[in-house]
PDB file of N, CA and C in Angstrom:
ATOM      1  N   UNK A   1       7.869  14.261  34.849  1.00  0.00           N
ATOM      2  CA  UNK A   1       7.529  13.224  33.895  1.00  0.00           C
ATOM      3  C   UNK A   1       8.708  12.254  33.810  1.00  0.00           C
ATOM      4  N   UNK A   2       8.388  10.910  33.708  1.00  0.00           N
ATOM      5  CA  UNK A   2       9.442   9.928  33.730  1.00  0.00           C
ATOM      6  C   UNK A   2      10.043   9.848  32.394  1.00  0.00           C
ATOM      7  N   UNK A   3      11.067   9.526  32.244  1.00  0.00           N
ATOM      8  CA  UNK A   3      12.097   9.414  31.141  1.00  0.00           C
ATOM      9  C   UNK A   3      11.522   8.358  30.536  1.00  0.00           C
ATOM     10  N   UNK A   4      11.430   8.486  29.352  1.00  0.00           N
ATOM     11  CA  UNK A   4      11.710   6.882  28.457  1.00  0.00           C
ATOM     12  C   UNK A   4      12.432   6.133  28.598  1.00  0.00           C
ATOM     13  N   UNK A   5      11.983   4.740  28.521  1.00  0.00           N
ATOM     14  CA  UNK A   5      13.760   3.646  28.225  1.00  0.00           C
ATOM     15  C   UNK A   5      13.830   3.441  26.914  1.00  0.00           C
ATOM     16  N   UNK A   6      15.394   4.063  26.599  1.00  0.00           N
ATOM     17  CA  UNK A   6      15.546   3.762  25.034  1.00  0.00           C
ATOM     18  C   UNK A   6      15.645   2.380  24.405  1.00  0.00           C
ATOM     19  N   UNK A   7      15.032   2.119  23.853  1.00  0.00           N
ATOM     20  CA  UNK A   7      15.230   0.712  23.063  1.00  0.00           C
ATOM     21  C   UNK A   7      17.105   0.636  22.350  1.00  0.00           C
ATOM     22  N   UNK A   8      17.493   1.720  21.685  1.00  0.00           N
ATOM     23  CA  UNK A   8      18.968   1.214  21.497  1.00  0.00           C
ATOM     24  C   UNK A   8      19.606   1.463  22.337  1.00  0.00           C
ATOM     25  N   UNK A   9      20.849   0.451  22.800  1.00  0.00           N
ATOM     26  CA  UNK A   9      21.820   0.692  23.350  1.00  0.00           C
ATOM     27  C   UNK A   9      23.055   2.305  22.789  1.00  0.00           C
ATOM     28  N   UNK A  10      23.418   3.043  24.042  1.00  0.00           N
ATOM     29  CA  UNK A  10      24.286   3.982  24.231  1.00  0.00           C
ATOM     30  C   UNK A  10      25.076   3.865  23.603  1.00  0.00           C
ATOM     31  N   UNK A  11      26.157   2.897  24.278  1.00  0.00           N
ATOM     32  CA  UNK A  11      27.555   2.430  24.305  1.00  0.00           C
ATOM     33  C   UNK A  11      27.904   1.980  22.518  1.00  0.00           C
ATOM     34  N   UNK A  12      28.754   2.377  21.399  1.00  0.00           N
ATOM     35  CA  UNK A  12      29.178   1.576  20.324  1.00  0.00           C
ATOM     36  C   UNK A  12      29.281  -0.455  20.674  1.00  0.00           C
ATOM     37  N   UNK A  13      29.934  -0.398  21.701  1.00  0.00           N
ATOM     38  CA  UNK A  13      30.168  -1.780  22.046  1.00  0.00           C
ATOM     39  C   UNK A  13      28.834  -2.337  22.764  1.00  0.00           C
ATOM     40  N   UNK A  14      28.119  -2.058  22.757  1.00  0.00           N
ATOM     41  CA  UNK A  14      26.704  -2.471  23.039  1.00  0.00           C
ATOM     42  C   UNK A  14      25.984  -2.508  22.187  1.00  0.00           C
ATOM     43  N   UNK A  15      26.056  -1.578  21.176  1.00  0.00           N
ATOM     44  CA  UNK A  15      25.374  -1.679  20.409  1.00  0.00           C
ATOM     45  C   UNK A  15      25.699  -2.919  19.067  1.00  0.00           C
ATOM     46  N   UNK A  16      26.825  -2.902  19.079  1.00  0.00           N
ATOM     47  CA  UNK A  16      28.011  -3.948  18.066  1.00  0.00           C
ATOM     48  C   UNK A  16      27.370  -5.583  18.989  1.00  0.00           C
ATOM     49  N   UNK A  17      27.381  -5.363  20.258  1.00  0.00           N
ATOM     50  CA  UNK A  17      26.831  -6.899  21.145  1.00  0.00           C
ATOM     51  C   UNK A  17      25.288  -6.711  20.485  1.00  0.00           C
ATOM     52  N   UNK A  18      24.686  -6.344  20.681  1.00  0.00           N
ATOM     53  CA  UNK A  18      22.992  -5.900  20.473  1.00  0.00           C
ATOM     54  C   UNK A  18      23.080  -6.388  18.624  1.00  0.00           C
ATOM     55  N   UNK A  19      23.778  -6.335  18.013  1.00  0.00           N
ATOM     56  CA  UNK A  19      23.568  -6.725  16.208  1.00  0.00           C
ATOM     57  C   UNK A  19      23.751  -8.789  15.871  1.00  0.00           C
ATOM     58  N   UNK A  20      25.072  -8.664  17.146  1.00  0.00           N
ATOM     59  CA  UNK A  20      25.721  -9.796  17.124  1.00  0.00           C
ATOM     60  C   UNK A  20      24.494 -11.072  17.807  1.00  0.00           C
ATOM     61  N   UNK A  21      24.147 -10.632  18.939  1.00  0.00           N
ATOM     62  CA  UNK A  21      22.930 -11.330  19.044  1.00  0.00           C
ATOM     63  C   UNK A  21      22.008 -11.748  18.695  1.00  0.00           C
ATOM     64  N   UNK A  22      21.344 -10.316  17.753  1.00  0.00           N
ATOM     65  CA  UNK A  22      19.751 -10.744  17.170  1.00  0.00           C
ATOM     66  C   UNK A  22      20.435 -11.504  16.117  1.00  0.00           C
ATOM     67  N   UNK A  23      21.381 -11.452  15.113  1.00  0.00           N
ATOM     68  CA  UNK A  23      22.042 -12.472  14.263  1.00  0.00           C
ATOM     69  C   UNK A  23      22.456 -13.377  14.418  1.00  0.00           C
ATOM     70  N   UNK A  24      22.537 -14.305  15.360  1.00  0.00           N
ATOM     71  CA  UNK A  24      22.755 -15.361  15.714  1.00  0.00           C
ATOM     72  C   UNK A  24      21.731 -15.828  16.469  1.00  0.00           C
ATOM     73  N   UNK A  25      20.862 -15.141  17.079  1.00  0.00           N
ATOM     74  CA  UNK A  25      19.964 -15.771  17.944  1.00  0.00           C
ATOM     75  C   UNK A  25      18.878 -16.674  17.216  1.00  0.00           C
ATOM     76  N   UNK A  26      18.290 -17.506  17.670  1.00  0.00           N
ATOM     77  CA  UNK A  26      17.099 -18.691  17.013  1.00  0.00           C
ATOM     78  C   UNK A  26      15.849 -17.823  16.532  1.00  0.00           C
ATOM     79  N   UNK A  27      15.495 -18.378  15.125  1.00  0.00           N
ATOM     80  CA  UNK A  27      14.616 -17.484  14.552  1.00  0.00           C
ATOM     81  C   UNK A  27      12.899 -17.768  15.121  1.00  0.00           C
ATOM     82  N   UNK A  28      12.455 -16.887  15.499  1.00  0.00           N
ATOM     83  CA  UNK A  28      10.799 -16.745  16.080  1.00  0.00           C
ATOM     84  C   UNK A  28      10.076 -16.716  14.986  1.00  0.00           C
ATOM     85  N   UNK A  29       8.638 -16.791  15.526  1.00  0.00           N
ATOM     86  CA  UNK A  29       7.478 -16.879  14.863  1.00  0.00           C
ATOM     87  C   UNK A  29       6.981 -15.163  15.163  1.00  0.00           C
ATOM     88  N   UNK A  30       7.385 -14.501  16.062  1.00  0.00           N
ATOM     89  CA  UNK A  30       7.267 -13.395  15.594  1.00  0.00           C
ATOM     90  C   UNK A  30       7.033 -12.263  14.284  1.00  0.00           C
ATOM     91  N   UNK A  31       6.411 -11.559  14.205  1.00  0.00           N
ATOM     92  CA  UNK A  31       6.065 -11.139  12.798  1.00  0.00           C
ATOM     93  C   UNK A  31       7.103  -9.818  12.537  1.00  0.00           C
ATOM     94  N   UNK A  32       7.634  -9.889  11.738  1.00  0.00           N
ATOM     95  CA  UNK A  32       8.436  -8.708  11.203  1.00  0.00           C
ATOM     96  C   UNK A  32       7.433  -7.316  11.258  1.00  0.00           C
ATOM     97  N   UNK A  33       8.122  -5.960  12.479  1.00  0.00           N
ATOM     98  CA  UNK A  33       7.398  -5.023  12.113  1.00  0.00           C
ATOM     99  C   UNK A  33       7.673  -4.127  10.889  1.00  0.00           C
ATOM    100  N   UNK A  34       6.783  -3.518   9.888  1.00  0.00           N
ATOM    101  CA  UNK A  34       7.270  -3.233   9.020  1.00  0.00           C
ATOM    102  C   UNK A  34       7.065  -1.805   9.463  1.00  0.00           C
ATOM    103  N   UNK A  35       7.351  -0.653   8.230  1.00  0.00           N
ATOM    104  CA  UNK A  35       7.257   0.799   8.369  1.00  0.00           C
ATOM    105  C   UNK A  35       6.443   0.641   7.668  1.00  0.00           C
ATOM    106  N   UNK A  36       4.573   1.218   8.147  1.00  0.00           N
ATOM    107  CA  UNK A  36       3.495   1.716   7.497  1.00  0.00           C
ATOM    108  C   UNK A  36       3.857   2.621   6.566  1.00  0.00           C
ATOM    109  N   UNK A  37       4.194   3.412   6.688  1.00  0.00           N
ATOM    110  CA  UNK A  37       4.807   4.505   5.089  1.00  0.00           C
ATOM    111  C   UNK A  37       5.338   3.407   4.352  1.00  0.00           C
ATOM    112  N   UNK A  38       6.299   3.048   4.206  1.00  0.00           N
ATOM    113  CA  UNK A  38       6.713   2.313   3.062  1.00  0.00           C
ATOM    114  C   UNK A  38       5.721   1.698   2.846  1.00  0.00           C
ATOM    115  N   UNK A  39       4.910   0.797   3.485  1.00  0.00           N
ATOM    116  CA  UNK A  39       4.319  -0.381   2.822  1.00  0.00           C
ATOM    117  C   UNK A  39       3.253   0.266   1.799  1.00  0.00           C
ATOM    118  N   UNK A  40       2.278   1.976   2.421  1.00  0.00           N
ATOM    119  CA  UNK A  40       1.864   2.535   1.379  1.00  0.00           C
ATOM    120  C   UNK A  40       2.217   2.603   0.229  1.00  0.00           C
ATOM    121  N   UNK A  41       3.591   3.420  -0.013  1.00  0.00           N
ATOM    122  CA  UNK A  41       4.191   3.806  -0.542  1.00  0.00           C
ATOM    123  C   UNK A  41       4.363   2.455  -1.861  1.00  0.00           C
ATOM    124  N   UNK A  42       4.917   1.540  -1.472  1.00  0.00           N
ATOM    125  CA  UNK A  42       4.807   0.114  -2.113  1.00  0.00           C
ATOM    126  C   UNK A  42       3.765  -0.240  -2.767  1.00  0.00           C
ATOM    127  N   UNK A  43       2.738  -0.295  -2.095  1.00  0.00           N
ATOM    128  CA  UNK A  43       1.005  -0.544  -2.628  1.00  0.00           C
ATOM    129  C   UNK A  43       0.466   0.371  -2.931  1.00  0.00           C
ATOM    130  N   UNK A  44       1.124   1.742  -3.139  1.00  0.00           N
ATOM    131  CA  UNK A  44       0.715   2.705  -4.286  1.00  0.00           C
ATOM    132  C   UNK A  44       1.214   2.374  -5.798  1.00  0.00           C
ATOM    133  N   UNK A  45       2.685   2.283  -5.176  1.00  0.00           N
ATOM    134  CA  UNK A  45       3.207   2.036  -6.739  1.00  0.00           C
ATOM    135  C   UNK A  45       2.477   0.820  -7.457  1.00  0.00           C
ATOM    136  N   UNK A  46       2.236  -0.144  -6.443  1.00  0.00           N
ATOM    137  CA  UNK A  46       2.086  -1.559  -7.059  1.00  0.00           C
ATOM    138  C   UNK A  46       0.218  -1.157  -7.781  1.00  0.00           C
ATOM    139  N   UNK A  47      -0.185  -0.209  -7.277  1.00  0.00           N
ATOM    140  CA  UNK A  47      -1.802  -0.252  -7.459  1.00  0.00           C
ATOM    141  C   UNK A  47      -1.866   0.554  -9.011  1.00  0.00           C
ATOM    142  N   UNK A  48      -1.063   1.407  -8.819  1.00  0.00           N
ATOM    143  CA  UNK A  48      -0.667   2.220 -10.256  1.00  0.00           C
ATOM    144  C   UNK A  48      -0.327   1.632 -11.400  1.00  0.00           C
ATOM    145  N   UNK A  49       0.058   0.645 -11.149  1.00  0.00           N
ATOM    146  CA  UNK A  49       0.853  -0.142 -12.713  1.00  0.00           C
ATOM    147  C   UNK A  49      -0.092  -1.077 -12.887  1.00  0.00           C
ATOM    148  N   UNK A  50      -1.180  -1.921 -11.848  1.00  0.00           N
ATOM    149  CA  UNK A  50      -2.320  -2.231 -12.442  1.00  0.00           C
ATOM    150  C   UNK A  50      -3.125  -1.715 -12.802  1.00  0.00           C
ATOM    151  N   UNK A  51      -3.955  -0.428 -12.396  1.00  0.00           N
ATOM    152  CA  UNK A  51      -4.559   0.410 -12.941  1.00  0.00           C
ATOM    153  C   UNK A  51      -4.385   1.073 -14.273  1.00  0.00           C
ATOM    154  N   UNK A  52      -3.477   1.203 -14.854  1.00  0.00           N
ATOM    155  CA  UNK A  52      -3.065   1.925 -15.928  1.00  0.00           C
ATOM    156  C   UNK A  52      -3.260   0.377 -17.125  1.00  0.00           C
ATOM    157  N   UNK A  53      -2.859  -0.577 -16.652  1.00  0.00           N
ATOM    158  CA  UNK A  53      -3.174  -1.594 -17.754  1.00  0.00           C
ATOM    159  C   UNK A  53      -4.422  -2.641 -17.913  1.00  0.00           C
ATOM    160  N   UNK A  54      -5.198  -2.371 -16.269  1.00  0.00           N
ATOM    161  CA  UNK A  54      -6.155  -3.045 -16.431  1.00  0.00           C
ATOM    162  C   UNK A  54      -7.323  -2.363 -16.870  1.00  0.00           C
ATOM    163  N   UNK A  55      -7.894  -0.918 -16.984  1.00  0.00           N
ATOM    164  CA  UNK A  55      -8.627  -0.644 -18.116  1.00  0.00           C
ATOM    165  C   UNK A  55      -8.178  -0.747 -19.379  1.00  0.00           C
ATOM    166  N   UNK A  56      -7.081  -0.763 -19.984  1.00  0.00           N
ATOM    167  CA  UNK A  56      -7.297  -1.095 -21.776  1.00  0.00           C
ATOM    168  C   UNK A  56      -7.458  -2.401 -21.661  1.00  0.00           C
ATOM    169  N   UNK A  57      -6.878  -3.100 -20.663  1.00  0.00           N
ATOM    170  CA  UNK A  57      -7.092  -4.807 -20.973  1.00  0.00           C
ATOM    171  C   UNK A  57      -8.349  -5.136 -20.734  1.00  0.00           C
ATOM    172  N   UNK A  58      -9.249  -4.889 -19.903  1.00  0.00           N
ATOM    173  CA  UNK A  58     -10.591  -4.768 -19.806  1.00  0.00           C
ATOM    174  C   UNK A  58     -11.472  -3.934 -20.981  1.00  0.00           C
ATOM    175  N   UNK A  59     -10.971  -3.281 -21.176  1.00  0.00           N
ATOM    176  CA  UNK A  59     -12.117  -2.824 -22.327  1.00  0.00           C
ATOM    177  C   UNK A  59     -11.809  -3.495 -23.610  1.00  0.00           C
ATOM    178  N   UNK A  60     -10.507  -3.997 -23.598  1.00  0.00           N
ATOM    179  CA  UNK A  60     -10.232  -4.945 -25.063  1.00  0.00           C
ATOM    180  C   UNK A  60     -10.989  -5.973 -25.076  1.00  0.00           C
ATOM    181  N   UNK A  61     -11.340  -6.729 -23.833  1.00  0.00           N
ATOM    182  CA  UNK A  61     -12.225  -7.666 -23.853  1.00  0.00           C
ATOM    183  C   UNK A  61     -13.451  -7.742 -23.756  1.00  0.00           C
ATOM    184  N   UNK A  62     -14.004  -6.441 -23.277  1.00  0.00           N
ATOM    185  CA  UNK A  62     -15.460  -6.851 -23.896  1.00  0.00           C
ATOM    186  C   UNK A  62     -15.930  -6.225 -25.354  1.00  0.00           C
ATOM    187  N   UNK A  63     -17.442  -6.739 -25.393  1.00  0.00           N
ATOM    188  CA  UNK A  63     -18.248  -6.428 -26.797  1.00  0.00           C
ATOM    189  C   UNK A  63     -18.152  -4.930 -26.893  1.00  0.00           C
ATOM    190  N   UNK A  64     -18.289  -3.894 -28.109  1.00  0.00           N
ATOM    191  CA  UNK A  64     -19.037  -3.073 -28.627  1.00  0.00           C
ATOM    192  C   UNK A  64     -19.957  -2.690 -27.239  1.00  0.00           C
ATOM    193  N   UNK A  65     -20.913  -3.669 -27.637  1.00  0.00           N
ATOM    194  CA  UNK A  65     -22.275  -3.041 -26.412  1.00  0.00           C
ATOM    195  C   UNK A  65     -22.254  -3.304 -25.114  1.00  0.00           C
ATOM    196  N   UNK A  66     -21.076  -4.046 -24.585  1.00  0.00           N
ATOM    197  CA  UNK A  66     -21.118  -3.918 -23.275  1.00  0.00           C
ATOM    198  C   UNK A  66     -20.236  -2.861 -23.083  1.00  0.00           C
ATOM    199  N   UNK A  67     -19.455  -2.020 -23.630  1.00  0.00           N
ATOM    200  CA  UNK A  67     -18.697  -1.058 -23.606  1.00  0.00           C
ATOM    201  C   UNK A  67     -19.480   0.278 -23.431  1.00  0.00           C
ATOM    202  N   UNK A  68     -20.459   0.248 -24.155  1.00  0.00           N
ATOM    203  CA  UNK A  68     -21.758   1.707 -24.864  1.00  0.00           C
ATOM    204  C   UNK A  68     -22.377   1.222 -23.423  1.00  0.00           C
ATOM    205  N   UNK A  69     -22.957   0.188 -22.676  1.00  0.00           N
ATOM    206  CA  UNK A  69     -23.606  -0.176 -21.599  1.00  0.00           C
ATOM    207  C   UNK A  69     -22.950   0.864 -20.460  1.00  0.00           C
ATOM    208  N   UNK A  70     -21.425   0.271 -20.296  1.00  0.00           N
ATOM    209  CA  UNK A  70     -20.862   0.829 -19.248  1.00  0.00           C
ATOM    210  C   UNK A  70     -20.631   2.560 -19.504  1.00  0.00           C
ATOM    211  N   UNK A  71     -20.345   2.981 -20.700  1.00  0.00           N
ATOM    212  CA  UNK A  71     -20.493   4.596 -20.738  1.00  0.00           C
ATOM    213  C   UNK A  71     -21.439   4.906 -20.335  1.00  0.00           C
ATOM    214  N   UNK A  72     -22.477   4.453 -20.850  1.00  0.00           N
ATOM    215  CA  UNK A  72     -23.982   5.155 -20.491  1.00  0.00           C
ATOM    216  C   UNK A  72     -23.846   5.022 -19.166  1.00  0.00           C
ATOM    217  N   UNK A  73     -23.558   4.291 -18.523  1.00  0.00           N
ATOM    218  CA  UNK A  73     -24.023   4.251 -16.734  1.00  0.00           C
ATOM    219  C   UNK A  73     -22.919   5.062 -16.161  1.00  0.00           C
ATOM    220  N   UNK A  74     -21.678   5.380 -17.078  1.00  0.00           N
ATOM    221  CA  UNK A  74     -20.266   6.391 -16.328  1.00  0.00           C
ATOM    222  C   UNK A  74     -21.605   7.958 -16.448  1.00  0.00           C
ATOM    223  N   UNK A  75     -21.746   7.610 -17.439  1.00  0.00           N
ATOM    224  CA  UNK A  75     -22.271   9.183 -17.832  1.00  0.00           C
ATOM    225  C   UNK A  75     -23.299   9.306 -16.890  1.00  0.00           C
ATOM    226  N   UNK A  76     -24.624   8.833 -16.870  1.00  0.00           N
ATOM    227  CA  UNK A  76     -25.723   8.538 -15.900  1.00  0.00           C
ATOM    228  C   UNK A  76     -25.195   9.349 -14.707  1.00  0.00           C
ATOM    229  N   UNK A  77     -24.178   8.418 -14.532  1.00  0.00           N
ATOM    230  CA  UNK A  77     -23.778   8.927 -12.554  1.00  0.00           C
ATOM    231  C   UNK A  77     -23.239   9.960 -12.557  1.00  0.00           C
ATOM    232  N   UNK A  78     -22.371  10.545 -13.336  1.00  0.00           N
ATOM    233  CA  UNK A  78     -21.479  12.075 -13.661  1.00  0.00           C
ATOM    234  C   UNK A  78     -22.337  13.059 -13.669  1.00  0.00           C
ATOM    235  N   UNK A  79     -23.927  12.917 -14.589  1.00  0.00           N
ATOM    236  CA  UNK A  79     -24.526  13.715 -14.402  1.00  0.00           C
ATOM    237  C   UNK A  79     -25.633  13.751 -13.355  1.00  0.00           C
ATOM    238  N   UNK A  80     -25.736  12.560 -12.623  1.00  0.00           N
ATOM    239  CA  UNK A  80     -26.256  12.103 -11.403  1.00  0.00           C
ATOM    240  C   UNK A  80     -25.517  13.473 -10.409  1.00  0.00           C
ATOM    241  N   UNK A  81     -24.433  13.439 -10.077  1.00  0.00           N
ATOM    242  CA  UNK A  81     -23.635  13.692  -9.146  1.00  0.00           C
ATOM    243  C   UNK A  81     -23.478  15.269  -9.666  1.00  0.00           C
ATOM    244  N   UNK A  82     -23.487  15.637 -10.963  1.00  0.00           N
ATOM    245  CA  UNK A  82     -23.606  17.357 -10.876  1.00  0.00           C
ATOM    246  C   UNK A  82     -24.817  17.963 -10.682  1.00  0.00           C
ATOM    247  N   UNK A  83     -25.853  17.150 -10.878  1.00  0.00           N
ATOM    248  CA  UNK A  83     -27.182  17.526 -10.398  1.00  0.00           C
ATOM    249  C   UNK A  83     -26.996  17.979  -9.120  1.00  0.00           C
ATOM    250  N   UNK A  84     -26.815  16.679  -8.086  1.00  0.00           N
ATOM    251  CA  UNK A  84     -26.765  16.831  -6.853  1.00  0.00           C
ATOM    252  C   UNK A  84     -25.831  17.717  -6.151  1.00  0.00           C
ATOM    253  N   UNK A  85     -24.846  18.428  -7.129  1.00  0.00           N
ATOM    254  CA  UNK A  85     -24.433  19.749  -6.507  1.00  0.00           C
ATOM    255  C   UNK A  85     -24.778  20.671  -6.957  1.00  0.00           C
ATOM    256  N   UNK A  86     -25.501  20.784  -7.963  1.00  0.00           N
ATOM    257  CA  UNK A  86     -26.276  22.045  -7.997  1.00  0.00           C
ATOM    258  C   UNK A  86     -27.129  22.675  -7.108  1.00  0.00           C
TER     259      UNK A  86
END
């Protein structure tokens, strides 16, 4: 089986040339690759801190009966869905 070619340079002094370059070199239209884990990780946290404030802020704003509307249809489907595992 053939060897890989490593993307970093070996050598300290190659690698010190290899920093000095991409930092000075002319900036591309290339897209920054990011690390998929983090970006989860990011848009978990970020999904969590809306979630936690956008139901009370949503239910502050509607009526009484559009509130009793939407229980009834939470409930509906809850017991929709234990039916269907029975």
């Amino acid at each position: 089986m053939p060897k890989r070619a490593r993307k970093e340079p070996q050598d300290v002094n190659q690698w010190a040339h290899d920093i000095v370059k991409r930092s000075t070199a002319e900036p591309t239209d290339e897209p920054v690759k990011l690390n998929p884990s983090l970006i989860s990780q990011v848009m978990t946290e970020l999904g969590r801190k809306g979630g936690k404030k956008g139901g009370k802020n949503r239910m502050a704003m509607l009526t009484p009966e559009e509130r009793s509307q939407l229980g009834t249809k939470a409930v509906r489907a809850r017991w929709a869905r234990q039916r269907r595992a029975s």
